[in-house]
PDB file of N, CA and C in Angstrom:
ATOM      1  N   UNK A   1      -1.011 -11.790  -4.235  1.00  0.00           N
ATOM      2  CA  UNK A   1      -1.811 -10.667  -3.822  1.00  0.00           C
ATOM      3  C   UNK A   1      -1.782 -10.594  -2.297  1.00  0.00           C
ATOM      4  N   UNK A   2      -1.903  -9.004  -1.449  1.00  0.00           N
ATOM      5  CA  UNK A   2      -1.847  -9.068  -0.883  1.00  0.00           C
ATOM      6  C   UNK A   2      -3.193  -8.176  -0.087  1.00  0.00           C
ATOM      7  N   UNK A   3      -3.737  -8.540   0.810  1.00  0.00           N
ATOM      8  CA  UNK A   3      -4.920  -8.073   1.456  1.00  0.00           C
ATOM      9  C   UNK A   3      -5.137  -6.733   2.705  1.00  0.00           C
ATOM     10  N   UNK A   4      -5.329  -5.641   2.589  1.00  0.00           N
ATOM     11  CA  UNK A   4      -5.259  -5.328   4.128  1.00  0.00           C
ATOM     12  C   UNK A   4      -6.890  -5.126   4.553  1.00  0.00           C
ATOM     13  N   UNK A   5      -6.896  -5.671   5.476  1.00  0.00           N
ATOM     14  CA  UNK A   5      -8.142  -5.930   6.212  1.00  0.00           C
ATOM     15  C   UNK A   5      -8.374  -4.861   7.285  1.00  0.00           C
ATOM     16  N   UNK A   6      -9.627  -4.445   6.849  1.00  0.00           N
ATOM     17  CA  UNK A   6     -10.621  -3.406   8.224  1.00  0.00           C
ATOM     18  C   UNK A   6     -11.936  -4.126   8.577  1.00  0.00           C
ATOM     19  N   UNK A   7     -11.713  -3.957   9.945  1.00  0.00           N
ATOM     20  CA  UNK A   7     -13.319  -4.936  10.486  1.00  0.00           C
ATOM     21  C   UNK A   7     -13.840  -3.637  10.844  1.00  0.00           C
ATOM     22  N   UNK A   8     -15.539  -4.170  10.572  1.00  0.00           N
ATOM     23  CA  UNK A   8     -16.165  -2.367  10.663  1.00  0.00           C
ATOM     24  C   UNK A   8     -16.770  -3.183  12.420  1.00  0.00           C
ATOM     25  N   UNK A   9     -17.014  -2.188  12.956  1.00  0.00           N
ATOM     26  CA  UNK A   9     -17.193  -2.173  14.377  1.00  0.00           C
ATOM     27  C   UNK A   9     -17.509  -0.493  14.767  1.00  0.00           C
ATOM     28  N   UNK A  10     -17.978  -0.474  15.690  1.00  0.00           N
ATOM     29  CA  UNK A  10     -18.485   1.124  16.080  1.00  0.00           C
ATOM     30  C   UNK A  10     -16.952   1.415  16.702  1.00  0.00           C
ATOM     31  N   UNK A  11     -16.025   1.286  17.207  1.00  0.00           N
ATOM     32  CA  UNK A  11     -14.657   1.412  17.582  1.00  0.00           C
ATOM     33  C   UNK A  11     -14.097   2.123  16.575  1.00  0.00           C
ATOM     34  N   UNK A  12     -14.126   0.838  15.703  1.00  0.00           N
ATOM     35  CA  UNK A  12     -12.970   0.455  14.494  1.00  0.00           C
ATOM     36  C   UNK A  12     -13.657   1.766  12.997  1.00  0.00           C
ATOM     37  N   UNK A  13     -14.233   2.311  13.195  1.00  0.00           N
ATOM     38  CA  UNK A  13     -14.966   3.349  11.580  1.00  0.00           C
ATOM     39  C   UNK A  13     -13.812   4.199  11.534  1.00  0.00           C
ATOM     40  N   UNK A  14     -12.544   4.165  12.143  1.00  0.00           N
ATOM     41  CA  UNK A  14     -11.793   5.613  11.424  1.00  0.00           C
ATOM     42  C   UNK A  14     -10.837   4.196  10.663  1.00  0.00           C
ATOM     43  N   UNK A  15     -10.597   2.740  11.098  1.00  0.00           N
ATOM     44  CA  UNK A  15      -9.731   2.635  10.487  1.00  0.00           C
ATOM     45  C   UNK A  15     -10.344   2.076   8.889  1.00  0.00           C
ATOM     46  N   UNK A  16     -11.713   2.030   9.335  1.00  0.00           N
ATOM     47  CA  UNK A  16     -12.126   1.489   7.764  1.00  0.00           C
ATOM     48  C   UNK A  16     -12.371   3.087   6.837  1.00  0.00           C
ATOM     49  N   UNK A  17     -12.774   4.007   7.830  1.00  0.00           N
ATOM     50  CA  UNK A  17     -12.079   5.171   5.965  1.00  0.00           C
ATOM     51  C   UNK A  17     -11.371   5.385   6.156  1.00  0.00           C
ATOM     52  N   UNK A  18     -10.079   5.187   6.966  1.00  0.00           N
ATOM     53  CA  UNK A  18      -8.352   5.478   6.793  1.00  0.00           C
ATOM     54  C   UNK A  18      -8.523   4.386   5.251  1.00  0.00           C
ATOM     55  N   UNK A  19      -8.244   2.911   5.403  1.00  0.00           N
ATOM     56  CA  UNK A  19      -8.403   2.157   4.308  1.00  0.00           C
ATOM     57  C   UNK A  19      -9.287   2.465   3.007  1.00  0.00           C
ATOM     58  N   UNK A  20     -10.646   3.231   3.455  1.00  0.00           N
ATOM     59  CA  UNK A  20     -11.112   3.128   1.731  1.00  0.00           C
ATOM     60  C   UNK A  20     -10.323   4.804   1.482  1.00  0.00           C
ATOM     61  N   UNK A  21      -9.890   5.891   2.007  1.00  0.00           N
ATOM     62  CA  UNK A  21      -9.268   6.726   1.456  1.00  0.00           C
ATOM     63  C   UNK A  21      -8.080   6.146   0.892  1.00  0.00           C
ATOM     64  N   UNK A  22      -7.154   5.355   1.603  1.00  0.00           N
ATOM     65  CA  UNK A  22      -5.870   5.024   0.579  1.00  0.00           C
ATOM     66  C   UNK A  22      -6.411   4.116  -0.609  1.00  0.00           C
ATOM     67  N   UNK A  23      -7.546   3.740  -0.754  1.00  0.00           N
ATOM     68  CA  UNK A  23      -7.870   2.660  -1.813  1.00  0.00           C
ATOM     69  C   UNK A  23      -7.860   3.721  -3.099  1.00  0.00           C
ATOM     70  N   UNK A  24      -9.119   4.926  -2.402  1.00  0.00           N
ATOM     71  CA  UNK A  24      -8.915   6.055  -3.306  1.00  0.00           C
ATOM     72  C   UNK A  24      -7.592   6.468  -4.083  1.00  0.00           C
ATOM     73  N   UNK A  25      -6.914   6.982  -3.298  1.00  0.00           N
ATOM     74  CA  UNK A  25      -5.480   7.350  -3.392  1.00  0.00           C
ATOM     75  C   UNK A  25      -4.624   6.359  -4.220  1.00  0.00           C
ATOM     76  N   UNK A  26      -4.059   5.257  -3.912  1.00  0.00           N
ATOM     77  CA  UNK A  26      -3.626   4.234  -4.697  1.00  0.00           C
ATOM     78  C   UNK A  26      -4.043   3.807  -6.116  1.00  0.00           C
ATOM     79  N   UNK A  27      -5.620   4.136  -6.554  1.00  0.00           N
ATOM     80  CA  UNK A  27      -6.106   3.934  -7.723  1.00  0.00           C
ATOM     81  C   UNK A  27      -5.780   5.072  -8.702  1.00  0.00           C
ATOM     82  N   UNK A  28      -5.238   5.804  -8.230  1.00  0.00           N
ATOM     83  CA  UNK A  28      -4.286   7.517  -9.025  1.00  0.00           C
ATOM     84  C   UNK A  28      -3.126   6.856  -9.377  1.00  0.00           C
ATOM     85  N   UNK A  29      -2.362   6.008  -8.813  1.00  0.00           N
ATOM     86  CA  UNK A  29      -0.668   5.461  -9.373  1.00  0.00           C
ATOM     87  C   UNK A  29      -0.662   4.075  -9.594  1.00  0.00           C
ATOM     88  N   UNK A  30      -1.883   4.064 -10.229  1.00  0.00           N
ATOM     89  CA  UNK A  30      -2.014   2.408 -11.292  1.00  0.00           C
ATOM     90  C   UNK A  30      -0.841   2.148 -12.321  1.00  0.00           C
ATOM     91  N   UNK A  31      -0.456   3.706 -12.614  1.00  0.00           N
ATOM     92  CA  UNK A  31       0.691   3.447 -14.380  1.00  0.00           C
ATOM     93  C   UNK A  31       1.941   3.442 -13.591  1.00  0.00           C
ATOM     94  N   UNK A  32       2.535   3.538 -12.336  1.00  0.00           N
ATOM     95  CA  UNK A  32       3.224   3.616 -11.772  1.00  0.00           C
ATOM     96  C   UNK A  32       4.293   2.867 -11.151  1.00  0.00           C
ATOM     97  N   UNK A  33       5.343   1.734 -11.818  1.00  0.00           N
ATOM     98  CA  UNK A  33       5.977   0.904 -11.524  1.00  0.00           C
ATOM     99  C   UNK A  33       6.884   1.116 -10.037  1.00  0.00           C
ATOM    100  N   UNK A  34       6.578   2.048  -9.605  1.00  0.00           N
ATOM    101  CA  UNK A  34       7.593   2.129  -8.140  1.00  0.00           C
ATOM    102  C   UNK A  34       6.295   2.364  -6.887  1.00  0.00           C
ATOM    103  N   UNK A  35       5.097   1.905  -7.311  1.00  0.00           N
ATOM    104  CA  UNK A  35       3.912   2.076  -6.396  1.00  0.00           C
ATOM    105  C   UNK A  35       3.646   0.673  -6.019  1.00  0.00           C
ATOM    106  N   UNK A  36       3.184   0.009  -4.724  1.00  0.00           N
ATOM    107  CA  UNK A  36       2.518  -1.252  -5.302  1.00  0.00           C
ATOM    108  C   UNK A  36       0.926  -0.803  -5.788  1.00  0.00           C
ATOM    109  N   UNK A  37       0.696  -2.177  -6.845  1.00  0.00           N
ATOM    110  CA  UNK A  37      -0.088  -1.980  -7.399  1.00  0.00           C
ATOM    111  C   UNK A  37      -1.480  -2.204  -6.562  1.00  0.00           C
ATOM    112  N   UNK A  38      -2.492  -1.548  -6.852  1.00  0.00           N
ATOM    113  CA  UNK A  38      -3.512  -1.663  -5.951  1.00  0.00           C
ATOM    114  C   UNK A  38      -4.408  -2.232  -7.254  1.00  0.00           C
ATOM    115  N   UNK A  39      -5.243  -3.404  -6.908  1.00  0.00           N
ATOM    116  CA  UNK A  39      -5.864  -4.207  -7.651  1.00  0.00           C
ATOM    117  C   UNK A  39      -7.547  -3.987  -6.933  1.00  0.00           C
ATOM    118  N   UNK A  40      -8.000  -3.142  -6.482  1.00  0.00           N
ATOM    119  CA  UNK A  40      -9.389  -3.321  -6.374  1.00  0.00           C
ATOM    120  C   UNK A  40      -9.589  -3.344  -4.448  1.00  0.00           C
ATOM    121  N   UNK A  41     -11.139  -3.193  -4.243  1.00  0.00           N
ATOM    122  CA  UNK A  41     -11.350  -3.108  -3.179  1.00  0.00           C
ATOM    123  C   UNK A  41     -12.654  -3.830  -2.866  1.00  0.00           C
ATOM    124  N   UNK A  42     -13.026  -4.464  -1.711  1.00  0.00           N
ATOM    125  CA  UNK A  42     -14.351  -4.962  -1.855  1.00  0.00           C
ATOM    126  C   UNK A  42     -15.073  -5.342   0.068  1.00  0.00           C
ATOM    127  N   UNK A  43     -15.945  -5.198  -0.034  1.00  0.00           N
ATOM    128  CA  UNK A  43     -16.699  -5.625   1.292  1.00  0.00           C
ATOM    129  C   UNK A  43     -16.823  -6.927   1.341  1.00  0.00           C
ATOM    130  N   UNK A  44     -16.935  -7.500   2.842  1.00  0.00           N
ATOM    131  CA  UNK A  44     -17.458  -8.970   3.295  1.00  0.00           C
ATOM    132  C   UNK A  44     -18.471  -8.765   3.873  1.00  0.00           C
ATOM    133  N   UNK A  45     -19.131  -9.382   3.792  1.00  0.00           N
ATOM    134  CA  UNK A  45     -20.497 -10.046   4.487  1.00  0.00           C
ATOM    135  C   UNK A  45     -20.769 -10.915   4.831  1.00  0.00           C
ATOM    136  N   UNK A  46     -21.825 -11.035   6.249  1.00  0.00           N
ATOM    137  CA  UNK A  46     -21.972 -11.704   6.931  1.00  0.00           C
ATOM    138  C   UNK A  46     -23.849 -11.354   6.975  1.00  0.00           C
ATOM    139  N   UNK A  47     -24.440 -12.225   6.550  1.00  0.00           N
ATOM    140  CA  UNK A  47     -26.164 -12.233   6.321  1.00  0.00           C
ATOM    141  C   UNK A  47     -26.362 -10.089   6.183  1.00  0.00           C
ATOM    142  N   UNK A  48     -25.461 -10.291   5.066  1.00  0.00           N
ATOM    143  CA  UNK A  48     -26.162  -9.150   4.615  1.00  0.00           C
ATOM    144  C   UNK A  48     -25.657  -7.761   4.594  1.00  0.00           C
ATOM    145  N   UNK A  49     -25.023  -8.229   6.204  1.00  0.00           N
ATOM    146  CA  UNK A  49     -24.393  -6.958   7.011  1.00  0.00           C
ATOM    147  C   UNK A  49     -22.855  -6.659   6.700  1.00  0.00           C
ATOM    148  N   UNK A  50     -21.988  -5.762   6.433  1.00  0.00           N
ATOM    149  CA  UNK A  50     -20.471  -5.682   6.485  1.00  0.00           C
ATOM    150  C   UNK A  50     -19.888  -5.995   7.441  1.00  0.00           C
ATOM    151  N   UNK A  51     -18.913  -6.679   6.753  1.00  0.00           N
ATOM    152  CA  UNK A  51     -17.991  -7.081   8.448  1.00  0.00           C
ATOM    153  C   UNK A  51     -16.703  -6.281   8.310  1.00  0.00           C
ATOM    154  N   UNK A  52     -16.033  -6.392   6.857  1.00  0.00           N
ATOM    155  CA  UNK A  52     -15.074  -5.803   6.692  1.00  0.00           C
ATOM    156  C   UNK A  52     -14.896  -5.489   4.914  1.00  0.00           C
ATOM    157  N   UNK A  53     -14.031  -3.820   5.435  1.00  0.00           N
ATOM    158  CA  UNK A  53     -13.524  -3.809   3.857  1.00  0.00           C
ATOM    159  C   UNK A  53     -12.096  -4.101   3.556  1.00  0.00           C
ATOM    160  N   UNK A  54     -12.176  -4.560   2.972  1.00  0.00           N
ATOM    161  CA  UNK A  54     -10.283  -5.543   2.260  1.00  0.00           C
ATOM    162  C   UNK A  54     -10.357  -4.499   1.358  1.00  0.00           C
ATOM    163  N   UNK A  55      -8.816  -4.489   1.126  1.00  0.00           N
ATOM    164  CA  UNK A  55      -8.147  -3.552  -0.218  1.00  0.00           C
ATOM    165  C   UNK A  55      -7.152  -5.000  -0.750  1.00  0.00           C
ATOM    166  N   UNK A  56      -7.406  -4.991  -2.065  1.00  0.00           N
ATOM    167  CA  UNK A  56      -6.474  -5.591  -2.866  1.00  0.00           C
ATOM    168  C   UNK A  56      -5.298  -5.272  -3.127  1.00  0.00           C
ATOM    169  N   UNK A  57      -4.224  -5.320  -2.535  1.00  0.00           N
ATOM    170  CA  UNK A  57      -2.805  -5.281  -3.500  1.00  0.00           C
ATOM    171  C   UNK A  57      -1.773  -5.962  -3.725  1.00  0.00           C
ATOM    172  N   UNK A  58      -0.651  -5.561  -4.836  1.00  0.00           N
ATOM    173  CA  UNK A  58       0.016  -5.918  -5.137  1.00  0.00           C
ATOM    174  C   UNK A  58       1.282  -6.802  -3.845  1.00  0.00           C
ATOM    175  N   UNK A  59       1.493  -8.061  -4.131  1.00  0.00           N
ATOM    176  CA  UNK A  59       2.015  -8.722  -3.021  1.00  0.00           C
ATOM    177  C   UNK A  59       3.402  -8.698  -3.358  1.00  0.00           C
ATOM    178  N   UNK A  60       4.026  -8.102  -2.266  1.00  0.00           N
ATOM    179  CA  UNK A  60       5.653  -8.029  -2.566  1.00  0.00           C
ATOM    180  C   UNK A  60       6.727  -8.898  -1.928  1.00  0.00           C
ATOM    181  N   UNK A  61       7.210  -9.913  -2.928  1.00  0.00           N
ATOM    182  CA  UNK A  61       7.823 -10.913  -2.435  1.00  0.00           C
ATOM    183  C   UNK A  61       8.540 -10.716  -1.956  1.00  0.00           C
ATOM    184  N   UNK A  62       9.782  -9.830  -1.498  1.00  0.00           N
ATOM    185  CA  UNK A  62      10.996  -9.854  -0.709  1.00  0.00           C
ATOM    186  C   UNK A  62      10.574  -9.151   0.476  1.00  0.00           C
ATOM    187  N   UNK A  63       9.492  -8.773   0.635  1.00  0.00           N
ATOM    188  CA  UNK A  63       9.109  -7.889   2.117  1.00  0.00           C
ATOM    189  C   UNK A  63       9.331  -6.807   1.914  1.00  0.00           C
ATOM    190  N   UNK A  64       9.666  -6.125   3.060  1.00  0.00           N
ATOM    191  CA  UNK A  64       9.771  -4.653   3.243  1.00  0.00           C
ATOM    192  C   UNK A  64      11.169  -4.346   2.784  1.00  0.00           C
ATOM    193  N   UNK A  65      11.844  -3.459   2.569  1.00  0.00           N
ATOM    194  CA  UNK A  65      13.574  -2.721   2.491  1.00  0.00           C
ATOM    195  C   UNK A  65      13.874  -3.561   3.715  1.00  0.00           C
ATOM    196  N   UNK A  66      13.449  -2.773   5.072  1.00  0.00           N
ATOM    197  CA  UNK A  66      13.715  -3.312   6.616  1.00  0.00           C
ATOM    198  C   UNK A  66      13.837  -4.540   6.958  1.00  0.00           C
ATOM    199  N   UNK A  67      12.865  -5.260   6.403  1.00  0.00           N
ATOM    200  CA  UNK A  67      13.169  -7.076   6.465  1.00  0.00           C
ATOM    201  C   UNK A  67      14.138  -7.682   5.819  1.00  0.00           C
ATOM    202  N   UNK A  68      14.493  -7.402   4.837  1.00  0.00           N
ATOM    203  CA  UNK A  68      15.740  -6.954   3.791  1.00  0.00           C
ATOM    204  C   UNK A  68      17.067  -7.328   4.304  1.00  0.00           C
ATOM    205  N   UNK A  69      17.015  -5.762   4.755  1.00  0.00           N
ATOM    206  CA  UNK A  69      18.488  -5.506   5.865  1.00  0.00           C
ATOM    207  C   UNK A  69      18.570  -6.144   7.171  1.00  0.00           C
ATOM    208  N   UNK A  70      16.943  -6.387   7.904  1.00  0.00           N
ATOM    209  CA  UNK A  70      17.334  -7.513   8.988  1.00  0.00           C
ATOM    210  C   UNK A  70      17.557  -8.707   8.334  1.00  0.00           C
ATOM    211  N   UNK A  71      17.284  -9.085   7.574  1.00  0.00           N
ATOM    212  CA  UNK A  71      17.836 -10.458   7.322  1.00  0.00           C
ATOM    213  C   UNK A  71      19.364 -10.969   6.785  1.00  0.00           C
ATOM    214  N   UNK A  72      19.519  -9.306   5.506  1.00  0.00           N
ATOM    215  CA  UNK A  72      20.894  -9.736   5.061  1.00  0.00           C
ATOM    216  C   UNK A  72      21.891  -8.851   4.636  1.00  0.00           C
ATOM    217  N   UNK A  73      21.047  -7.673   4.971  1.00  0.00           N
ATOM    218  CA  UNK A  73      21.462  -6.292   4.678  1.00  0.00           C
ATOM    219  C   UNK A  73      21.521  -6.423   3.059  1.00  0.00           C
ATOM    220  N   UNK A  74      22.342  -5.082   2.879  1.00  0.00           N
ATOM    221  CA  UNK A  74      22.024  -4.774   1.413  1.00  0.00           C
ATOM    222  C   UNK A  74      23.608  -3.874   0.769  1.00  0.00           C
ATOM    223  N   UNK A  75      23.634  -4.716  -0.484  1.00  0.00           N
ATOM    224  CA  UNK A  75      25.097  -4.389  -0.751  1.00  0.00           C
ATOM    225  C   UNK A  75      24.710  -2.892  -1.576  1.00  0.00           C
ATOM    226  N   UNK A  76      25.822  -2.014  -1.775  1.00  0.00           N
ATOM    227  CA  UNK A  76      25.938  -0.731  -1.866  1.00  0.00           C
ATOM    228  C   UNK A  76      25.051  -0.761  -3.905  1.00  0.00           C
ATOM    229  N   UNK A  77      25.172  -1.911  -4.031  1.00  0.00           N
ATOM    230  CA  UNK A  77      24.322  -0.872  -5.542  1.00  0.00           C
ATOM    231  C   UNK A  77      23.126  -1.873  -5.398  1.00  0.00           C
ATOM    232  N   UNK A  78      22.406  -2.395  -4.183  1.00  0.00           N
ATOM    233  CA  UNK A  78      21.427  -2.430  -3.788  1.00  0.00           C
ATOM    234  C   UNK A  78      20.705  -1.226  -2.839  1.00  0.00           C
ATOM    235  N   UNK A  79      21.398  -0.626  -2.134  1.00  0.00           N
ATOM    236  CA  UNK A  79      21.107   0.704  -1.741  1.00  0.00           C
ATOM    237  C   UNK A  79      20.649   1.407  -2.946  1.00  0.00           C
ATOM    238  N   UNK A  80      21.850   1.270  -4.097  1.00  0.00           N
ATOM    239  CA  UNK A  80      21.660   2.811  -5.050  1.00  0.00           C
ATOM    240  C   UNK A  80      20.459   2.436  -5.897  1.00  0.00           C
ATOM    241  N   UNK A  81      19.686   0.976  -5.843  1.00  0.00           N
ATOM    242  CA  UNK A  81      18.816   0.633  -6.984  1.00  0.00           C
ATOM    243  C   UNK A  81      17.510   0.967  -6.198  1.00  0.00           C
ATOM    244  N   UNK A  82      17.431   0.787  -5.029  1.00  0.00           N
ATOM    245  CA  UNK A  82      16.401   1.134  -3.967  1.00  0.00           C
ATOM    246  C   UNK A  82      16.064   2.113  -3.708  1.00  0.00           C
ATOM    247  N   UNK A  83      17.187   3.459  -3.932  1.00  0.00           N
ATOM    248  CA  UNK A  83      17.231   4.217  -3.237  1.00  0.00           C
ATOM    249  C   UNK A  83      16.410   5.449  -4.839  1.00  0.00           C
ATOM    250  N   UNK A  84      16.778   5.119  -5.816  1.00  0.00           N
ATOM    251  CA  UNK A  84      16.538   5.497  -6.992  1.00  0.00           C
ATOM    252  C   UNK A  84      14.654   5.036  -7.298  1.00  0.00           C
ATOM    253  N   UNK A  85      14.614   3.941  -7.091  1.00  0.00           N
ATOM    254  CA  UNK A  85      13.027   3.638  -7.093  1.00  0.00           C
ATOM    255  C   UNK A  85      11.790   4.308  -6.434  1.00  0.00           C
ATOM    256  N   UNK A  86      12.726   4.706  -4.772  1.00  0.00           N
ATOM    257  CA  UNK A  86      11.779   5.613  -4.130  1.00  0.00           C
ATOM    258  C   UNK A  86      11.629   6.724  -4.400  1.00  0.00           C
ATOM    259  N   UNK A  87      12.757   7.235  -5.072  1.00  0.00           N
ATOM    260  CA  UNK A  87      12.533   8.089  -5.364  1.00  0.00           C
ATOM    261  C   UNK A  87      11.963   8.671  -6.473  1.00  0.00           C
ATOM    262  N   UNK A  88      12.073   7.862  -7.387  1.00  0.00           N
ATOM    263  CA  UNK A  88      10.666   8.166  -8.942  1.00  0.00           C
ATOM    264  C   UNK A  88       9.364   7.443  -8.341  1.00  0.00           C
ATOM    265  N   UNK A  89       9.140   6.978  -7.308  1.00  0.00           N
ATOM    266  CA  UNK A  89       8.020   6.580  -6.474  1.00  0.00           C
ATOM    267  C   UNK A  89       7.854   8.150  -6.083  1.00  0.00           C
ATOM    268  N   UNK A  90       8.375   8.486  -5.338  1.00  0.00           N
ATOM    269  CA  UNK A  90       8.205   9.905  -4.916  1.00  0.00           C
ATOM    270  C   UNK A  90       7.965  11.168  -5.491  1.00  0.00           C
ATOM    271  N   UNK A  91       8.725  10.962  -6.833  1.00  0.00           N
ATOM    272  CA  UNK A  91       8.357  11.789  -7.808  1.00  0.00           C
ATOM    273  C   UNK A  91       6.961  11.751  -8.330  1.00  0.00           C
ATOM    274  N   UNK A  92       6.860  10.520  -8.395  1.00  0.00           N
ATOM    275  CA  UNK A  92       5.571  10.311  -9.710  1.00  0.00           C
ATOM    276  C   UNK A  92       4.337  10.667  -8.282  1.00  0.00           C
ATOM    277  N   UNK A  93       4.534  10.418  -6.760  1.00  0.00           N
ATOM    278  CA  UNK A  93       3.385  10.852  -6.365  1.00  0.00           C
ATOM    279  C   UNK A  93       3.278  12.339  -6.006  1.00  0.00           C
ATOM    280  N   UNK A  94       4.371  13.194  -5.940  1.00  0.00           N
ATOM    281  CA  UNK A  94       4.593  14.750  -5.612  1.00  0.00           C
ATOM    282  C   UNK A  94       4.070  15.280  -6.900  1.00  0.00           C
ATOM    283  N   UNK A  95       3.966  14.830  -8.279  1.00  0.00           N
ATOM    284  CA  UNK A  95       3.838  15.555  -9.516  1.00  0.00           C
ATOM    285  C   UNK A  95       1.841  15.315  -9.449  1.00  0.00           C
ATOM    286  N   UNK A  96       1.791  14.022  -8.489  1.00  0.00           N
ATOM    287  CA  UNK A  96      -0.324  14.000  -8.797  1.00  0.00           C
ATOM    288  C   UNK A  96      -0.691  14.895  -7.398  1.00  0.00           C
ATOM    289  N   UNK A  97      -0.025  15.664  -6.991  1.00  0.00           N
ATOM    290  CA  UNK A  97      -0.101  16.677  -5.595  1.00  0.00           C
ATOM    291  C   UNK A  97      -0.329  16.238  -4.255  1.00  0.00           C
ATOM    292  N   UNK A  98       0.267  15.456  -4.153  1.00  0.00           N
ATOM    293  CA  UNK A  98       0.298  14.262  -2.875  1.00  0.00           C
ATOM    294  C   UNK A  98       1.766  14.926  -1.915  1.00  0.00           C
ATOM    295  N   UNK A  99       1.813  14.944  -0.916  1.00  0.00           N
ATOM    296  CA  UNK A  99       3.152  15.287  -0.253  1.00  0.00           C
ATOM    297  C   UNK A  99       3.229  14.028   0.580  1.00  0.00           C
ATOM    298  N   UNK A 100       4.016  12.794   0.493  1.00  0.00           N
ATOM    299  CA  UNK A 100       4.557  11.749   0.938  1.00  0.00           C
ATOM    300  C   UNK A 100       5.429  11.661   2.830  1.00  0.00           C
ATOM    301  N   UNK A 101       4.876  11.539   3.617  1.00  0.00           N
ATOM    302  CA  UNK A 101       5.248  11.348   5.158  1.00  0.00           C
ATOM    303  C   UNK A 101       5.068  10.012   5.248  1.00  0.00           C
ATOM    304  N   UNK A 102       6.177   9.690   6.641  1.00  0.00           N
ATOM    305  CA  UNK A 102       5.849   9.090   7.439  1.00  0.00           C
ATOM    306  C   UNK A 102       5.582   8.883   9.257  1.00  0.00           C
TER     307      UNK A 102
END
């Protein structure tokens, strides 16, 4: 599993609802094998008070695509198996009315 962490702070409040909106969002492509899986969300505390909200997800052992290719690149029907995943990733989130950027 993998964690992303928001510390709440008077600064820091856009990045903790940037995080609980994608928690939102992510809990729509649970049936979704080309999503990682998002497993839940939860607050920390500290006597009472929030310190931070964590999002639960799915931990992906080989890293990113990019870490991938810096490390060893990627042979041509590793491209085409990658390249096919994002894209029924892409599908399955354009069909719940999501338009996908980066």
């Amino acid at each position: 599993m993998a964690v992303k962490v928001a510390e709440v702070s008077e600064s820091k409040t856009t990045k903790v609802e940037a995080l609980i909106t994608e928690a939102e969002i992510l809990s729509e492509f649970q049936d979704c094998p080309f999503v990682i899986k998002y497993y839940g969300d939860e607050w920390s505390y500290i006597d009472k008070k929030p310190i931070s909200f964590n999002l639960l997800l799915e931990f992906a052992v080989g890293g990113t695509i990019g870490d991938r290719i810096k490390k060893s690149g990627l042979t041509d029907s590793q491209v085409k198996e990658f390249t096919k995943s994002i894209l029924k990733g892409l599908q399955f989130i354009h069909d719940k009315g999501y338009v996908h950027c980066c």
